[in-house]
C-alpha atoms as a PDB file:
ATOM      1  CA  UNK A   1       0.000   0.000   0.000  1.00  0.00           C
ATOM      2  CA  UNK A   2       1.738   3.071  -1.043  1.00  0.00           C
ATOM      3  CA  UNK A   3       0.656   6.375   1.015  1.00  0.00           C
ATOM      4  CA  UNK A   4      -0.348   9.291  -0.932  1.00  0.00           C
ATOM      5  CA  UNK A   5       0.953  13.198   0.193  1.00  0.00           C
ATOM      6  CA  UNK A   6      -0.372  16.219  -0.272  1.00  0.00           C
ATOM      7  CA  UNK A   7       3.012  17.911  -1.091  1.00  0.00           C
ATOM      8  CA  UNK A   8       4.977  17.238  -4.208  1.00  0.00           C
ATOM      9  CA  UNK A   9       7.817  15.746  -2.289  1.00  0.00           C
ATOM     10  CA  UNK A  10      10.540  17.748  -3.487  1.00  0.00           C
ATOM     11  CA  UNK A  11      12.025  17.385   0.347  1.00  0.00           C
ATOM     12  CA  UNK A  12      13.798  14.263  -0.535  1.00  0.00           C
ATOM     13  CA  UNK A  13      15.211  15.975  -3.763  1.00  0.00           C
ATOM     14  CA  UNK A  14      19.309  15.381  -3.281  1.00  0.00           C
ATOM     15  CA  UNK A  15      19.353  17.794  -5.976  1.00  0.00           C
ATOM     16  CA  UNK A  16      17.770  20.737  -4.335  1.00  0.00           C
ATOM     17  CA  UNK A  17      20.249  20.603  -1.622  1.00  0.00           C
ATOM     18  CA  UNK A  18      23.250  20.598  -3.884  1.00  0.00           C
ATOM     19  CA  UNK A  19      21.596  23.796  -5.241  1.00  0.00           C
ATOM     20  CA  UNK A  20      21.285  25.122  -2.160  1.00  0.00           C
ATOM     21  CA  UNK A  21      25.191  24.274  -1.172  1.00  0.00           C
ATOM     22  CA  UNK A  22      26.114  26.590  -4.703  1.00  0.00           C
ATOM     23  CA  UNK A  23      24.423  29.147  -3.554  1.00  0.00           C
ATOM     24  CA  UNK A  24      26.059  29.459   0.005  1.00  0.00           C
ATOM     25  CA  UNK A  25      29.208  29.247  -1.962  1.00  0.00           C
ATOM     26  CA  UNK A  26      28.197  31.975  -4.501  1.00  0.00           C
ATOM     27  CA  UNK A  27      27.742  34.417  -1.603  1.00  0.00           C
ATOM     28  CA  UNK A  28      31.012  33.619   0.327  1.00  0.00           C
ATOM     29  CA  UNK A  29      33.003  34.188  -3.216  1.00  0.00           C
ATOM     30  CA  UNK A  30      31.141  37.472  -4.086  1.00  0.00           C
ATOM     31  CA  UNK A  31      32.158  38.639  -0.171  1.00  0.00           C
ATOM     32  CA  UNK A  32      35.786  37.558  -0.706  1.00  0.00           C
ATOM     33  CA  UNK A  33      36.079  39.360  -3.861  1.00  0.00           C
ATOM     34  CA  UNK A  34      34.232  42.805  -1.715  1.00  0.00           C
ATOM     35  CA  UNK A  35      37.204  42.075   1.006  1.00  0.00           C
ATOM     36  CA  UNK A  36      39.863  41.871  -1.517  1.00  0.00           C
ATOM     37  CA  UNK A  37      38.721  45.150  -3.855  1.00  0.00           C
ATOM     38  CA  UNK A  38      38.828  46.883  -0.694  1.00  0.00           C
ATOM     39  CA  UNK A  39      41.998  46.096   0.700  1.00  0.00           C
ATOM     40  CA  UNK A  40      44.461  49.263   0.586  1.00  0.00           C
ATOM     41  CA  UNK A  41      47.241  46.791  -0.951  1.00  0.00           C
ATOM     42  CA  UNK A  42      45.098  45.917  -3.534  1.00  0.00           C
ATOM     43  CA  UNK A  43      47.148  45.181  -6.815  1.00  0.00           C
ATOM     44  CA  UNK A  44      44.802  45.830  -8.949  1.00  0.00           C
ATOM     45  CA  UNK A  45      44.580  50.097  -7.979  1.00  0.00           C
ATOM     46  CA  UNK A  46      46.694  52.248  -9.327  1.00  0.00           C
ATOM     47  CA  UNK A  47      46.328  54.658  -6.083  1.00  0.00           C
ATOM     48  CA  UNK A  48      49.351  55.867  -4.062  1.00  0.00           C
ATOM     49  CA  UNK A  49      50.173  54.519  -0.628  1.00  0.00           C
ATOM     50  CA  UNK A  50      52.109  54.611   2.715  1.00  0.00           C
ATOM     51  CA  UNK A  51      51.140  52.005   5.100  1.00  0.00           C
ATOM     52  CA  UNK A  52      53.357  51.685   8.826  1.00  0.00           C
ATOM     53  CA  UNK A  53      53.085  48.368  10.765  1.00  0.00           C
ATOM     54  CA  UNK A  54      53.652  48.121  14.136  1.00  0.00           C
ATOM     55  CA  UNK A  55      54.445  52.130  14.700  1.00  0.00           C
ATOM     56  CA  UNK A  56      57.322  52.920  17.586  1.00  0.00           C
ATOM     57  CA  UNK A  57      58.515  49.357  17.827  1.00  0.00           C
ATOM     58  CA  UNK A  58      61.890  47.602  17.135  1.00  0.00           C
ATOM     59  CA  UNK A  59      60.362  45.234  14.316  1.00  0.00           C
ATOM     60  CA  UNK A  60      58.656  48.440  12.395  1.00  0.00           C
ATOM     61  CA  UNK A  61      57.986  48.367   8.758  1.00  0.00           C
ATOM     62  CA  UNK A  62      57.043  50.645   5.719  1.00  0.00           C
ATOM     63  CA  UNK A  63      54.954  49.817   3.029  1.00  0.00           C
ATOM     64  CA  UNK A  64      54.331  51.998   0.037  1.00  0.00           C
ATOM     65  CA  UNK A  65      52.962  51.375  -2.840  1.00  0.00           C
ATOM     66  CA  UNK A  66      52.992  53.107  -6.041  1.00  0.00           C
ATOM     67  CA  UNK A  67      50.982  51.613  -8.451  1.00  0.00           C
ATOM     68  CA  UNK A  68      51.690  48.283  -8.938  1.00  0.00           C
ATOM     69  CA  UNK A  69      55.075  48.808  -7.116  1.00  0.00           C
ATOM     70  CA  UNK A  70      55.150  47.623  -3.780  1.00  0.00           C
ATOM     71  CA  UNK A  71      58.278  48.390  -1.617  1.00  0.00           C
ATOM     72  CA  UNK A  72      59.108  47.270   1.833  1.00  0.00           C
ATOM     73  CA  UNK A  73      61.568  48.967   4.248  1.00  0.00           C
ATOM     74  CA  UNK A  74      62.972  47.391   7.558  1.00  0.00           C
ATOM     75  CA  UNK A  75      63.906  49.161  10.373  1.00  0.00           C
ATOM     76  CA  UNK A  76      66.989  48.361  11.971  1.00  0.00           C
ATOM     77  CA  UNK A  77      65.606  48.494  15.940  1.00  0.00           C
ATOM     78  CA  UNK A  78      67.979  51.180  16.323  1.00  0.00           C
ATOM     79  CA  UNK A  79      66.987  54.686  17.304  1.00  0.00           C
ATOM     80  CA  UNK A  80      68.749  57.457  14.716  1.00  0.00           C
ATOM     81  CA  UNK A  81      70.925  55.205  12.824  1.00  0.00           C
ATOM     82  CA  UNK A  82      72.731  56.041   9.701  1.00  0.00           C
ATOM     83  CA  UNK A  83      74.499  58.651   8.807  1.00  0.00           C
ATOM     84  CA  UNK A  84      73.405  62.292   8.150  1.00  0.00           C
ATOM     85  CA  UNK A  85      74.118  65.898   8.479  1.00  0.00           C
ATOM     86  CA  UNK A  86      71.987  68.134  10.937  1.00  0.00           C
ATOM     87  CA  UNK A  87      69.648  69.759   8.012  1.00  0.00           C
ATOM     88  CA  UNK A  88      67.718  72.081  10.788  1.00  0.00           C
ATOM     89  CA  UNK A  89      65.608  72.844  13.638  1.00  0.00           C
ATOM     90  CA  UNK A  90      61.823  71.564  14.155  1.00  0.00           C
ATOM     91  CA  UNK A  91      59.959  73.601  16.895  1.00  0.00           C
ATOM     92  CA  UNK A  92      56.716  72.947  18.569  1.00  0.00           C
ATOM     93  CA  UNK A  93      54.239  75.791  18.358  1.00  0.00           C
ATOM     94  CA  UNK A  94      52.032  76.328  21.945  1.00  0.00           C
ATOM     95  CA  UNK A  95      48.952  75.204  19.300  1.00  0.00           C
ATOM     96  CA  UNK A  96      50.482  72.059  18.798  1.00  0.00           C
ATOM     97  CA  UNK A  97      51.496  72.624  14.785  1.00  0.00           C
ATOM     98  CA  UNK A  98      55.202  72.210  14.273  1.00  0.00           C
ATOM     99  CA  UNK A  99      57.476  74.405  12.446  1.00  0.00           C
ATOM    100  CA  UNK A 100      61.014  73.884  10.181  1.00  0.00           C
ATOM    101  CA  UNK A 101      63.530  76.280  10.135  1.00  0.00           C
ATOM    102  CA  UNK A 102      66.418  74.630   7.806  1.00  0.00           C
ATOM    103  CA  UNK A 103      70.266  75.688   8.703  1.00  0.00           C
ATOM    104  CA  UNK A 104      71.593  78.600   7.111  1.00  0.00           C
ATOM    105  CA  UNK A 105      72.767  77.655   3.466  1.00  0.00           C
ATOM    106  CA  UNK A 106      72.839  73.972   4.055  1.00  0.00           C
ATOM    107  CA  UNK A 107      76.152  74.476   6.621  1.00  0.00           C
ATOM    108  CA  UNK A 108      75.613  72.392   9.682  1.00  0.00           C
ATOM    109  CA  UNK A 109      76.008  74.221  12.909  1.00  0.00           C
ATOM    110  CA  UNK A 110      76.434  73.111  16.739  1.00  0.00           C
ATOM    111  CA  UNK A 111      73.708  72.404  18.576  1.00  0.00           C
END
């Protein structure tokens, strides 16, 4: 005796479910693509950009990008290294702006 439903008994459809599954899948790409369009390292931009990881620290790094160029600079974990000549003075204003006064015609002086 075979029992007769109402419904059309698309329930037990193995199909449906694989349908389903693509679907899921379809949204998870189209939000991985979103994430990756707006990264700021995004390859595919040809916008200009200066990026500092872990700021103040011994292991700090610089990231710029120019176009598709991507450069990466290293800091040594050493406070002022390298060499250098004393180029001028930088003074804090009581409004918190800064200002540069370079040395008189590039001579270095004594502090």
């Amino acid at each position: 005796m075979k029992l007769r439903l109402d419904d059309d008994g698309d329930g037990d459809d193995p199909i449906l479910s694989l349908v389903n599954l693509i679907d899921v899948f379809l949204v998870v790409i189209a939000a991985l693509m979103l994430a990756i369009a707006n990264n700021p390292l995004n390859p595919f931009t040809s916008d200009t950009l200066t990026l500092i990881r872990n700021a103040g620290k011994p292991d700090m790094e610089i990231v710029t990008k120019d176009g598709a160029k991507i450069e990466r600079y290293q800091g040594a974990g050493e406070v002022g290294s390298g060499k250098g000549v004393r180029a001028g003075v930088a003074y804090r204003m009581a409004d918190g702006s800064l200002v540069y006064v370079p040395d008189s015609a590039g001579v270095a002086t004594k502090p």
